[in-house]
C-alpha atoms as a PDB file:
ATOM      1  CA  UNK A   1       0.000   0.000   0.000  1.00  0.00           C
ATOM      2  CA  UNK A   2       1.011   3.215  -1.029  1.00  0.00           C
ATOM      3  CA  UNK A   3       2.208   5.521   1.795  1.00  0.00           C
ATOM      4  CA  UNK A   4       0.373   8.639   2.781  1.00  0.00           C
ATOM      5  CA  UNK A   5       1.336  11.672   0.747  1.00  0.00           C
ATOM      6  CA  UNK A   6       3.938  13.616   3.011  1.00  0.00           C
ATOM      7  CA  UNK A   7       3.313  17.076   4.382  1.00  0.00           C
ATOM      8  CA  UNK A   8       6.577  18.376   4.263  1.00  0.00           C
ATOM      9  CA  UNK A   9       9.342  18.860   1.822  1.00  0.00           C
ATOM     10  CA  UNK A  10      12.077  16.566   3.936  1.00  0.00           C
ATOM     11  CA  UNK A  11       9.293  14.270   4.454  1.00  0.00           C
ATOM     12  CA  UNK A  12       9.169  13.812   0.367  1.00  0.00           C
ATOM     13  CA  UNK A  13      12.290  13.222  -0.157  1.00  0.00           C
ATOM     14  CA  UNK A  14      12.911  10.515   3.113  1.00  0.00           C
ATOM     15  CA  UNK A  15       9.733   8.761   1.041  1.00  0.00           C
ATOM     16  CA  UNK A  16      11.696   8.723  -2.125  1.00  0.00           C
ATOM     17  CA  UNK A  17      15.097   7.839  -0.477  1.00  0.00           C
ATOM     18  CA  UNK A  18      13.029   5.169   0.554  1.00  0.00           C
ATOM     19  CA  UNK A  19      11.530   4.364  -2.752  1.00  0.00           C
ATOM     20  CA  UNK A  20      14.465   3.918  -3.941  1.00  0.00           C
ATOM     21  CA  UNK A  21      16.259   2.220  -1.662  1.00  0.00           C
ATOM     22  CA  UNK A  22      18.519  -0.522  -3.033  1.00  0.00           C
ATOM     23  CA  UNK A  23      19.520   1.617  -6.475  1.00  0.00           C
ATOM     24  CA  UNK A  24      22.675   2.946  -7.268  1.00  0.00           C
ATOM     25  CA  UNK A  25      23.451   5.958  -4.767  1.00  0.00           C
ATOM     26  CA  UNK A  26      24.213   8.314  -7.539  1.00  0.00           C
ATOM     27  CA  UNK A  27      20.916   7.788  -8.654  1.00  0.00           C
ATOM     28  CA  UNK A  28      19.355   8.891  -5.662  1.00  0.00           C
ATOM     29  CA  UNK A  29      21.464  11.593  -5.351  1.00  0.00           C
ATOM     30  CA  UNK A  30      20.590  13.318  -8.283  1.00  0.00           C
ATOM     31  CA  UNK A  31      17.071  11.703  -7.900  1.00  0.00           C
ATOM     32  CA  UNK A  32      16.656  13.805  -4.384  1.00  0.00           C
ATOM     33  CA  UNK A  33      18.569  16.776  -5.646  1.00  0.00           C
ATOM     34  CA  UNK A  34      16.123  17.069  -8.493  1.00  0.00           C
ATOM     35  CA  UNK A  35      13.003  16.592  -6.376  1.00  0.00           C
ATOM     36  CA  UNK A  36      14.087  19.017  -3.779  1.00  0.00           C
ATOM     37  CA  UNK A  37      14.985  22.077  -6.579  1.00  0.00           C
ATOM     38  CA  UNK A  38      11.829  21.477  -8.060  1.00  0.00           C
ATOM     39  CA  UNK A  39       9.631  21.433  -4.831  1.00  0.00           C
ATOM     40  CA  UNK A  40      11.384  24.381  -3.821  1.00  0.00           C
ATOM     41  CA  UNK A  41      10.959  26.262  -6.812  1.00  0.00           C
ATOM     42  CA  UNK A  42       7.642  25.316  -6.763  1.00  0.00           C
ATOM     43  CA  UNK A  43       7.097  26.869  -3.222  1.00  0.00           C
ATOM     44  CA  UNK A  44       8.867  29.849  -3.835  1.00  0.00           C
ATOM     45  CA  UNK A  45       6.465  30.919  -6.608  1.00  0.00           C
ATOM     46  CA  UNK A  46       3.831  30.188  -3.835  1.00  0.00           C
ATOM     47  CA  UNK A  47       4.539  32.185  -1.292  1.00  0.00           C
ATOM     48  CA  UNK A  48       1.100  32.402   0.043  1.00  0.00           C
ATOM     49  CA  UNK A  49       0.673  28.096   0.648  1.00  0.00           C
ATOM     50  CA  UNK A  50       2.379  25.893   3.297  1.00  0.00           C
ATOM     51  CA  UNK A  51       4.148  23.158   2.178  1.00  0.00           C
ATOM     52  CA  UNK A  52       0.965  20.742   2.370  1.00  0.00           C
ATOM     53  CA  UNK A  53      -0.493  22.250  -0.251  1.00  0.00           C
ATOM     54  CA  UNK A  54       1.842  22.563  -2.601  1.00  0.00           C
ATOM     55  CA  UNK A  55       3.256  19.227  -2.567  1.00  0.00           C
ATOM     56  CA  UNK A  56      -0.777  18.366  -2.709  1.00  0.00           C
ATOM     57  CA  UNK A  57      -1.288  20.394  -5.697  1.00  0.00           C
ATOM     58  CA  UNK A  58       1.627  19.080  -7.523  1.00  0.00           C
ATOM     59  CA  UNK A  59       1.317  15.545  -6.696  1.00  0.00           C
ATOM     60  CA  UNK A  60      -0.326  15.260 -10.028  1.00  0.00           C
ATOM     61  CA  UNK A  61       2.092  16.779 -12.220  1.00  0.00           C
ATOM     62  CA  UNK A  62       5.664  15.995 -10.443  1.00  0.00           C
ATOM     63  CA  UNK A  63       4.071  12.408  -8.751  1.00  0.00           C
ATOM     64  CA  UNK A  64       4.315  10.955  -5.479  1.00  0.00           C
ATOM     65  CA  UNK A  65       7.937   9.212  -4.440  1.00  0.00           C
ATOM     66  CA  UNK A  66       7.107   6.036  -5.595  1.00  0.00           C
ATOM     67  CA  UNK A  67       5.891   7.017  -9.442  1.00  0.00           C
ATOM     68  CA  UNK A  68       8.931   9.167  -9.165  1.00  0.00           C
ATOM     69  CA  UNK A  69      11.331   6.452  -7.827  1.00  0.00           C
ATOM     70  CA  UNK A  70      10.039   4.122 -10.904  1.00  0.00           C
ATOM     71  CA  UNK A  71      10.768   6.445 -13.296  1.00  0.00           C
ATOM     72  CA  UNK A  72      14.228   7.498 -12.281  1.00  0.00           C
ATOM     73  CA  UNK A  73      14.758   3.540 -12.468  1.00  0.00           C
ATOM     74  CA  UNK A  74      13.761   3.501 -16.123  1.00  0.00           C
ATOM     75  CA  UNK A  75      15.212   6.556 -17.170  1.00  0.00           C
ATOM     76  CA  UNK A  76      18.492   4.784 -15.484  1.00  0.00           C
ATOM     77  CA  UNK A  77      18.239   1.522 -17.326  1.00  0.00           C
ATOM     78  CA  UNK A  78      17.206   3.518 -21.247  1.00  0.00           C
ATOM     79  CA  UNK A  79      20.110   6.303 -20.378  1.00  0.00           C
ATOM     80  CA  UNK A  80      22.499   3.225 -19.466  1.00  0.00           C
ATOM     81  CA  UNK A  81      21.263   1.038 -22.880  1.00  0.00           C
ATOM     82  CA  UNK A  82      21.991   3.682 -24.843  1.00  0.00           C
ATOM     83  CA  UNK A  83      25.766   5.230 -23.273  1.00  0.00           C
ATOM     84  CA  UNK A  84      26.832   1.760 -23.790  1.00  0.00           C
ATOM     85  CA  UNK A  85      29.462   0.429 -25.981  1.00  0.00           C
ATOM     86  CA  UNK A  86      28.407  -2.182 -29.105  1.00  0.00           C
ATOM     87  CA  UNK A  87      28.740  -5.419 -27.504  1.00  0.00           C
ATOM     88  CA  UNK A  88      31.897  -7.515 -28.811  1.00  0.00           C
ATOM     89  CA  UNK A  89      31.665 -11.116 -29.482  1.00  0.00           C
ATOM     90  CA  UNK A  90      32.140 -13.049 -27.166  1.00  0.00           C
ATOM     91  CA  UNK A  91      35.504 -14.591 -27.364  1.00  0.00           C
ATOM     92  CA  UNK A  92      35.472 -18.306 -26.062  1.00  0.00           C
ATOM     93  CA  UNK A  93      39.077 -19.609 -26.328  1.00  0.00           C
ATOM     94  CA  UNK A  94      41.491 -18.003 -23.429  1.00  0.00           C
ATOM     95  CA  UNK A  95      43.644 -16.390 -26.069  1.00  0.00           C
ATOM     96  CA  UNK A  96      40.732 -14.871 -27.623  1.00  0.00           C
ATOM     97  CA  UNK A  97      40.031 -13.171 -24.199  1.00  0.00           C
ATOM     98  CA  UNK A  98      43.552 -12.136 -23.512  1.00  0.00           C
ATOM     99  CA  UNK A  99      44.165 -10.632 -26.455  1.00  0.00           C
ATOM    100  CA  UNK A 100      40.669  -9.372 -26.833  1.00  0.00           C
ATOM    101  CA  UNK A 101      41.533  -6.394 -24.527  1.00  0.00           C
ATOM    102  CA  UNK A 102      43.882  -4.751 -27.197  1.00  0.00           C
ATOM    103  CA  UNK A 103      40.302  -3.627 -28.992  1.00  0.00           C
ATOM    104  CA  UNK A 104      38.499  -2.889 -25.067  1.00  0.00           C
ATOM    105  CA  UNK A 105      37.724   1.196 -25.090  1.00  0.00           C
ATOM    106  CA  UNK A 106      37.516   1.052 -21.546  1.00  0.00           C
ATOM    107  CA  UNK A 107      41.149  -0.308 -21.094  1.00  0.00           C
ATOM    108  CA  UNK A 108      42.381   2.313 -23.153  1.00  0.00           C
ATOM    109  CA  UNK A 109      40.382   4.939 -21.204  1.00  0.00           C
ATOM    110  CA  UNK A 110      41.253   3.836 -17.946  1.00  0.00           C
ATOM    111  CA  UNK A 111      44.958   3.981 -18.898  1.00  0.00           C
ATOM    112  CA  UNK A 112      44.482   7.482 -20.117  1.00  0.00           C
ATOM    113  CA  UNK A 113      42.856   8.245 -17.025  1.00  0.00           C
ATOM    114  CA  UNK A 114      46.302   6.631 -15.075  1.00  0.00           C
ATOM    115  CA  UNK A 115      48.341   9.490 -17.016  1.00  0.00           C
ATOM    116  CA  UNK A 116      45.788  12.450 -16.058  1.00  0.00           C
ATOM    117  CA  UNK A 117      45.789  11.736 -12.795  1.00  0.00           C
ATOM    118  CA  UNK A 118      49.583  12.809 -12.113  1.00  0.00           C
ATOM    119  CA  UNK A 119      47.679  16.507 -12.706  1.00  0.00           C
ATOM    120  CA  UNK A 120      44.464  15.900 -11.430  1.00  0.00           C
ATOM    121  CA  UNK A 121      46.319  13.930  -8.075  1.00  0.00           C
ATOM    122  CA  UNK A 122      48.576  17.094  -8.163  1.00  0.00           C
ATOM    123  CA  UNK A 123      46.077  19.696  -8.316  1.00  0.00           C
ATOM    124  CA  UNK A 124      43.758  18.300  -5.684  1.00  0.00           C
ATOM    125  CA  UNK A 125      46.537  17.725  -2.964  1.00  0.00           C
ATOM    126  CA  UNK A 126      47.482  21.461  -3.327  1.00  0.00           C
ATOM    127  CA  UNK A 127      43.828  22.609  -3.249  1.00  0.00           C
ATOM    128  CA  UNK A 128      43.088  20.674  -0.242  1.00  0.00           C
ATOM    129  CA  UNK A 129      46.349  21.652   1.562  1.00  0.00           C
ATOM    130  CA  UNK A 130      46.244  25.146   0.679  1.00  0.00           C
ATOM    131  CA  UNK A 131      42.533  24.999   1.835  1.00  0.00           C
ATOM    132  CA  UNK A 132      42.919  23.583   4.970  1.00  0.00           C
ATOM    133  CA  UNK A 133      45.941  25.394   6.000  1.00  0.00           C
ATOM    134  CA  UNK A 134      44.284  29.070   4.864  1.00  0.00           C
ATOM    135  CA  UNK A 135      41.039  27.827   6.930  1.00  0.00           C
ATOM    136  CA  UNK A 136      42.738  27.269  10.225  1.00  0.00           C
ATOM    137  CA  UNK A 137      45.391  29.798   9.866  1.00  0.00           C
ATOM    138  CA  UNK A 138      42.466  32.281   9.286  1.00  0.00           C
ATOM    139  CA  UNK A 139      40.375  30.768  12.248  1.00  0.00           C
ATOM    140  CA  UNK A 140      40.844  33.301  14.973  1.00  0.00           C
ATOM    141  CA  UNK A 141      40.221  36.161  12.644  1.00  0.00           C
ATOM    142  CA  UNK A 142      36.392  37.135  11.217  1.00  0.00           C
ATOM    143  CA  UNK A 143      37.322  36.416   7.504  1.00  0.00           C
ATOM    144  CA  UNK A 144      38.587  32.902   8.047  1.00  0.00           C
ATOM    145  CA  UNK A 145      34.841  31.910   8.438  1.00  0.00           C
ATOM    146  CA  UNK A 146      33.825  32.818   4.613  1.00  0.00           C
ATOM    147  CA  UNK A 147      37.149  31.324   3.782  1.00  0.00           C
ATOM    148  CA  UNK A 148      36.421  27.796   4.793  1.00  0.00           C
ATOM    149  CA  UNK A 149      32.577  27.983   3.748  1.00  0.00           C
ATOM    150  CA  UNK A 150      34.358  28.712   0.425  1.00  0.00           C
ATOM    151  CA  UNK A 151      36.821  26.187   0.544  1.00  0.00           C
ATOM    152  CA  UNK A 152      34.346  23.213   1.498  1.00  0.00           C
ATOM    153  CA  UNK A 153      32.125  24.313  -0.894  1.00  0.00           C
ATOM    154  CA  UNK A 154      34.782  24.390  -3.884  1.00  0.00           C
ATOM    155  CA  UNK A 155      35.731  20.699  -2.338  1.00  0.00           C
ATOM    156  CA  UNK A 156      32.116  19.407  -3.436  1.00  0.00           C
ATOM    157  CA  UNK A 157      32.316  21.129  -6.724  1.00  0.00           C
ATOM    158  CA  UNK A 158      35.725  19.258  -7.549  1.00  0.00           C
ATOM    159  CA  UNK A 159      34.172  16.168  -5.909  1.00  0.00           C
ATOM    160  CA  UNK A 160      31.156  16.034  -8.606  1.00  0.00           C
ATOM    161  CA  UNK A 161      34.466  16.954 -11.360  1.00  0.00           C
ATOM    162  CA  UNK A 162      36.077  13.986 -10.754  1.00  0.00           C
ATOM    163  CA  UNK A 163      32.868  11.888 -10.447  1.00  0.00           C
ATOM    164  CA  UNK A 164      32.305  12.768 -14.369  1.00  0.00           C
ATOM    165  CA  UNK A 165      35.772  12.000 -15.144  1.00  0.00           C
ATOM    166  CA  UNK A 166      35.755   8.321 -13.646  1.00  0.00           C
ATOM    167  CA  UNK A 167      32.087   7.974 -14.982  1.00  0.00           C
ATOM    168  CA  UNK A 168      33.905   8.739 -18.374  1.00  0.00           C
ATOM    169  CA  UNK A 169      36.854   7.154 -17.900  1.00  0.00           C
ATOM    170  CA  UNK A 170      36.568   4.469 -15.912  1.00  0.00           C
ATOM    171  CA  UNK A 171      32.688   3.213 -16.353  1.00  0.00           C
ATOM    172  CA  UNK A 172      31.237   3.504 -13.060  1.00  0.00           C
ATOM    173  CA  UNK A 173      28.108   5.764 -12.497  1.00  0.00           C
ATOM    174  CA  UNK A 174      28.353   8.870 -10.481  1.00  0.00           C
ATOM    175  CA  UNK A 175      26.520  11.669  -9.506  1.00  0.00           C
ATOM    176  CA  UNK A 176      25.114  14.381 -12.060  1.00  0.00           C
ATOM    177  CA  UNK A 177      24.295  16.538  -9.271  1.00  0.00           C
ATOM    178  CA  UNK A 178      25.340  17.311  -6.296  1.00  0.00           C
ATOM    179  CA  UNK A 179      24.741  16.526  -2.761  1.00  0.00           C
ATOM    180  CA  UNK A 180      21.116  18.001  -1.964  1.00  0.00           C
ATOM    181  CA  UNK A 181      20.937  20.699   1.013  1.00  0.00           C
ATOM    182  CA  UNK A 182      18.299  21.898   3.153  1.00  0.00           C
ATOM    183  CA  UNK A 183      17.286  25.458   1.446  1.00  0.00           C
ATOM    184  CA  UNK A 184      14.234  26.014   3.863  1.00  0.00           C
ATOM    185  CA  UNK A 185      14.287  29.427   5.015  1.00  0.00           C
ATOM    186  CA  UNK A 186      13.189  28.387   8.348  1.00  0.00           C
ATOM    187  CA  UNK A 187      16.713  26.571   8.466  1.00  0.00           C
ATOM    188  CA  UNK A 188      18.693  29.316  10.209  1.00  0.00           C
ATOM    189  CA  UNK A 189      22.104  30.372   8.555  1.00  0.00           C
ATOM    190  CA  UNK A 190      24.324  28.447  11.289  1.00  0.00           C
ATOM    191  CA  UNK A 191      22.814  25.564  11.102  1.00  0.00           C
ATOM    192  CA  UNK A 192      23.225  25.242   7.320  1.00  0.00           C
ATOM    193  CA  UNK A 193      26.800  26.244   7.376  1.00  0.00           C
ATOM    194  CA  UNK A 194      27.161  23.323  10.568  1.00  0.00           C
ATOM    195  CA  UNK A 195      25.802  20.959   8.060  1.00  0.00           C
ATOM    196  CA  UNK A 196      28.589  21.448   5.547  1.00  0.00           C
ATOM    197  CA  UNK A 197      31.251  21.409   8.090  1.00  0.00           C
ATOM    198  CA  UNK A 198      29.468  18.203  10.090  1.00  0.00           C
ATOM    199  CA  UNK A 199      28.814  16.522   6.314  1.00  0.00           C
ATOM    200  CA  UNK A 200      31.064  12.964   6.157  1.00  0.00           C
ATOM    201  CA  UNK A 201      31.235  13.694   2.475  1.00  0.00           C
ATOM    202  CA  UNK A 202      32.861  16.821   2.617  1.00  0.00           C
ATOM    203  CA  UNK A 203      35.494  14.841   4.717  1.00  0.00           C
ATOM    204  CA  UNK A 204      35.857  12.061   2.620  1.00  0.00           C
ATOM    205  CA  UNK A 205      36.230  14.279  -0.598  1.00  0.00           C
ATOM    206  CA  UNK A 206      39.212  15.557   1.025  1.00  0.00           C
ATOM    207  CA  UNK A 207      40.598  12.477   2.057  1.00  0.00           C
ATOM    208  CA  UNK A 208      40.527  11.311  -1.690  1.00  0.00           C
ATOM    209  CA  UNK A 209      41.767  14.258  -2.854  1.00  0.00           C
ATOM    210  CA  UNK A 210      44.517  13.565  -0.649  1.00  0.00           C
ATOM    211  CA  UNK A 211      44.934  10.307  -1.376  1.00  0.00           C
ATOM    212  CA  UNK A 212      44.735  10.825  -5.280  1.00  0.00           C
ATOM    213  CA  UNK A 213      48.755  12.664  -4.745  1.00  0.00           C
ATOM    214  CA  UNK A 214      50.317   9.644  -4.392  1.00  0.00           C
ATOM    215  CA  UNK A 215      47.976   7.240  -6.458  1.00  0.00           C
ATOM    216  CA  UNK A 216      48.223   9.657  -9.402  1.00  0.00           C
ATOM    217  CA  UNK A 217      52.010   9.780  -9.360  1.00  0.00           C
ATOM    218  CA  UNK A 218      51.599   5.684  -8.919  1.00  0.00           C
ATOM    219  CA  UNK A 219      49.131   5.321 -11.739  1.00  0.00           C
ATOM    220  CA  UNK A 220      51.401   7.695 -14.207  1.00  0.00           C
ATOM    221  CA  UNK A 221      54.439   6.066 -13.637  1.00  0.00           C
ATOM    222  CA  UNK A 222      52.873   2.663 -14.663  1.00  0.00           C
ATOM    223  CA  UNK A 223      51.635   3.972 -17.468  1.00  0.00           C
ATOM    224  CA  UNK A 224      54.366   6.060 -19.172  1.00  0.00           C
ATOM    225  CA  UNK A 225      56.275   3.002 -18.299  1.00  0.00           C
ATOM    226  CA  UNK A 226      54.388   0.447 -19.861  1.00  0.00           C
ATOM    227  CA  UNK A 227      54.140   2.526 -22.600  1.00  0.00           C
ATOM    228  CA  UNK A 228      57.977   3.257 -23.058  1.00  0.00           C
ATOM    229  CA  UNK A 229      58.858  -0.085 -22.496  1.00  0.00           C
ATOM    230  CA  UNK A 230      56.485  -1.928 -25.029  1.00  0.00           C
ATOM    231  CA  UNK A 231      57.754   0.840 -27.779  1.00  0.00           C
ATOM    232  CA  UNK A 232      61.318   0.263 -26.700  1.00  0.00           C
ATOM    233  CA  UNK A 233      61.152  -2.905 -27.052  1.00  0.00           C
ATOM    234  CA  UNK A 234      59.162  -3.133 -30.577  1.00  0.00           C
ATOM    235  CA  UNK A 235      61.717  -0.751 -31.878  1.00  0.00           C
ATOM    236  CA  UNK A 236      64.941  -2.081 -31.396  1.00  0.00           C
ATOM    237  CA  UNK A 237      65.674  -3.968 -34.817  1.00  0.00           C
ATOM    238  CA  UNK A 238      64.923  -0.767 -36.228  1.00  0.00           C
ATOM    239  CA  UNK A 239      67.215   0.926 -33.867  1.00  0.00           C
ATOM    240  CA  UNK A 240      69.610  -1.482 -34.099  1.00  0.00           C
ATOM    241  CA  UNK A 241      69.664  -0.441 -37.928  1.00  0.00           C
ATOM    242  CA  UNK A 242      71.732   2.573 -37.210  1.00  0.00           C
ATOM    243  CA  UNK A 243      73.535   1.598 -33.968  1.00  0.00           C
ATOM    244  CA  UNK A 244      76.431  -0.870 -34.589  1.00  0.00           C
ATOM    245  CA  UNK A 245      77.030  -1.731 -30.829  1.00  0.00           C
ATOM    246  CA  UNK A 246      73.783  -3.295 -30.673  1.00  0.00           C
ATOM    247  CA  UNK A 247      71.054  -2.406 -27.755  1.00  0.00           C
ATOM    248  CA  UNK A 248      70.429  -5.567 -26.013  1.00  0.00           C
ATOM    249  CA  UNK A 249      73.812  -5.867 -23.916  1.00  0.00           C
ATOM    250  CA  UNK A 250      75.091  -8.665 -21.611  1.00  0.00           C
ATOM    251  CA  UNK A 251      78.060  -7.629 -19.888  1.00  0.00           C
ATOM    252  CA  UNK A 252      80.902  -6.896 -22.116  1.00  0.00           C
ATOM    253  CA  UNK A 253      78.932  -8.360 -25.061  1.00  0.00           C
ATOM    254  CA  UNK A 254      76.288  -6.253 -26.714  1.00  0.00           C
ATOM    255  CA  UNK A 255      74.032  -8.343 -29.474  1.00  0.00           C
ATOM    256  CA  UNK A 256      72.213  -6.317 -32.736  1.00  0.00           C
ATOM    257  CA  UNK A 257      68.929  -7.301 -33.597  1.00  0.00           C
ATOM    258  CA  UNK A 258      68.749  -8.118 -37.560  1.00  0.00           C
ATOM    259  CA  UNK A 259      65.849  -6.413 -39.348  1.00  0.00           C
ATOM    260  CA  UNK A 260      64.013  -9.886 -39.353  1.00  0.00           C
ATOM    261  CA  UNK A 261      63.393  -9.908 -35.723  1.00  0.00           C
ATOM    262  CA  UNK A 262      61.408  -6.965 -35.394  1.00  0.00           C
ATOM    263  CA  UNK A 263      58.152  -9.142 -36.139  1.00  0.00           C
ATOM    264  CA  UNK A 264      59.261 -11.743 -32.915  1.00  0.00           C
ATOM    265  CA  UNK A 265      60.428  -7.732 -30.920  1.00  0.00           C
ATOM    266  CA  UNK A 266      57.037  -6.570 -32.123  1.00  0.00           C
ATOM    267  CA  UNK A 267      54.759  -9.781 -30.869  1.00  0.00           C
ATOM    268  CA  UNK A 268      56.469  -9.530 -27.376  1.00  0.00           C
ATOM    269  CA  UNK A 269      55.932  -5.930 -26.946  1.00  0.00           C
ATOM    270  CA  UNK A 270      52.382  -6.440 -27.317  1.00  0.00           C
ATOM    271  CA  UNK A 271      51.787  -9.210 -25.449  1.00  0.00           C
ATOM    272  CA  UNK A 272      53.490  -6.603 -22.890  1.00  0.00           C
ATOM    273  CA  UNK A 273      51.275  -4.211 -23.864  1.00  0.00           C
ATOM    274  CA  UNK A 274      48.003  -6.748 -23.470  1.00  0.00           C
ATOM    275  CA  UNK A 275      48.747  -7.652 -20.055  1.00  0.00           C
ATOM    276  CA  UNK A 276      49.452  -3.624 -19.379  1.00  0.00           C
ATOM    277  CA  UNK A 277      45.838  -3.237 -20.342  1.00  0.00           C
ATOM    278  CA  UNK A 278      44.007  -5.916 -18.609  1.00  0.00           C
ATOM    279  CA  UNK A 279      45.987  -4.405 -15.211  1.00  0.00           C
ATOM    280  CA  UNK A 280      45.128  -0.668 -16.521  1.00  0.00           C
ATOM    281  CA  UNK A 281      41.320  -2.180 -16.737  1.00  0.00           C
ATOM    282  CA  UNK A 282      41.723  -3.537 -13.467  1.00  0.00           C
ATOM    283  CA  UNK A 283      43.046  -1.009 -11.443  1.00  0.00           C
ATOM    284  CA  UNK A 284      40.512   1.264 -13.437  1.00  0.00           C
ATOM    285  CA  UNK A 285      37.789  -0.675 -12.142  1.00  0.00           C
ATOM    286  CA  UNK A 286      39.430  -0.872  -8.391  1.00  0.00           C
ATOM    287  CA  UNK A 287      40.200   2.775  -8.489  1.00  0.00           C
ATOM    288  CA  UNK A 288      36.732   3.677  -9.334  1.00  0.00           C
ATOM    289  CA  UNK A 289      34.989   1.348  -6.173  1.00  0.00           C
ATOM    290  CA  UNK A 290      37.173   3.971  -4.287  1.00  0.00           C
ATOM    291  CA  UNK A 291      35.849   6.792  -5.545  1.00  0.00           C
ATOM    292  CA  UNK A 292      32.345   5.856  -5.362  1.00  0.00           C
ATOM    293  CA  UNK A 293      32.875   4.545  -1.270  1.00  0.00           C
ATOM    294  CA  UNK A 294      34.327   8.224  -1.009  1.00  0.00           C
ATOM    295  CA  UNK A 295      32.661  10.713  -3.013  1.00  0.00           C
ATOM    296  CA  UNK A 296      29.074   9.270  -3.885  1.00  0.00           C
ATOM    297  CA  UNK A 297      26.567   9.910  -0.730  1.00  0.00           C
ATOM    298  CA  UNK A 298      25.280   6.761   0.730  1.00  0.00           C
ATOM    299  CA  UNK A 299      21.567   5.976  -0.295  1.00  0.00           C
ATOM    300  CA  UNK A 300      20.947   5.573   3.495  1.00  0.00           C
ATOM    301  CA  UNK A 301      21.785   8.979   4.665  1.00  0.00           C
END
């Protein structure tokens, strides 16, 4: 049985949190940031009703949580048909699936993402150190409040950035929107601003952000390495051409690679650069787990 149609705004959107209660959380966070801006908009151009009756008059236009919940669900499933990739044939013989990955989109995105995030790892450590450290500094004087309201509220704009990029890059779905707030105006002003210092996801932003310094440098230097190495080594007959010593070296003895070997020099490099992919793919899919447990809002809060 359908539940009673709530009376207040945060009563609406617990219903619909409810409603949709095992989907992905980035779906109901954009699903409750879109039903709060439009109840709110829809209040503020009716200044003269209570919340009651507004949500009563709209119920037939917007719908209660539950028609809303279903539909967010389908939208989800037609937006996800359609965003994804032709389907490959299956490939049934292990080889087939090993070297099946040198054709996989996502294991070429996800190792494109492993060489941005040397600047996006760089970028966010500063802006989290500088912001933390100009928030504290600033605590015992008047302007270091406006300074950290800033500063946390620049951290959840950056969060939602990097959500699109490893929803791009990586696969995984992540918010469109972010985090919904409390806009009553019955909310007073401290309590709002308590709510974005109190707010685990602010906190766990930063800890990614923090995190993404080291994993970024980690992530590039596999990847410009796997690259260099799998060209290096596919190009050494060639090299090999022009330098008499020879490039391959044991010792006192150095060895040149006749032009006939670059086909055997080419076959190893990219059976290199196949099992640098599936890893890329894998720590793609590992990295992006970690950014959902960290930047995504939990469906039950």
């Amino acid at each position: 049985m359908n539940a009673p149609m709530p009376k207040t705004i945060p009563e609406y959107l617990e219903q619909l949190r409810r409603a949709l209660a095992g989907s992905d959380p980035a779906l109901v966070q954009d699903a409750l940031y879109d039903a709060e801006e439009y109840l709110r908009s829809e209040l503020a151009e009716n200044p003269g009703l209570d919340e009651a009756t507004v949500l009563a008059s709209i119920a037939g236009s917007y719908g209660d949580p539950e028609e809303v919940a279903d539909i967010y669900r389908q939208t989800e499933t037609t937006v996800a048909k359609a965003l994804q990739p032709p389907p490959r044939k299956p490939q049934r013989s292990a080889l087939g699936r090993f070297f099946g990955v040198l054709i996989d989109a996502r294991a070429y995105s996800s190792l494109f993402y492993m060489l941005l995030s040397l600047v996006t790892g760089i970028l966010y450590f500063t802006w989290v150190v500088t912001g933390m450290s100009l928030s504290l500094g600033l605590a015992i004087l008047i302007i270091g409040i406006p300074v950290a309201i800033l500063f946390f509220a620049s951290v959840r704009g950056i969060a939602l950035f990097e959500g699109r990029l490893v929803e791009a890059l990586l696969g995984e779905r992540m918010p469109r929107r972010p985090t919904y707030q409390q806009k009553s105006q019955d909310v007073p002003a401290f309590e709002r601003i308590k709510a974005l210092f109190t707010d685990p996801r602010s906190w766990s932003s930063m800890l990614y952000m923090l995190l993404m310094q080291p994993l970024g440098a980690a992530y590039f230097s596999y990847a410009v390495t796997l690259l260099a190495l799998c060209f290096g080594i596919a190009a050494i007959p060639i090299v090999d051409q022009f330098n008499h010593h020879g490039t391959i070296s044991i010792g006192n003895w150095y060895f040149t690679a006749p032009w006939w070997s670059f086909p055997i020099f080419l076959g190893v490099a990219i059976v290199l650069f196949a099992i640098g992919l599936h890893i890329a793919r894998g720590v793609g899919y590992v990295h992006s787990q970690v950014a959902k447990s960290l930047l995504v809002m939990s469906a039950r809060q």
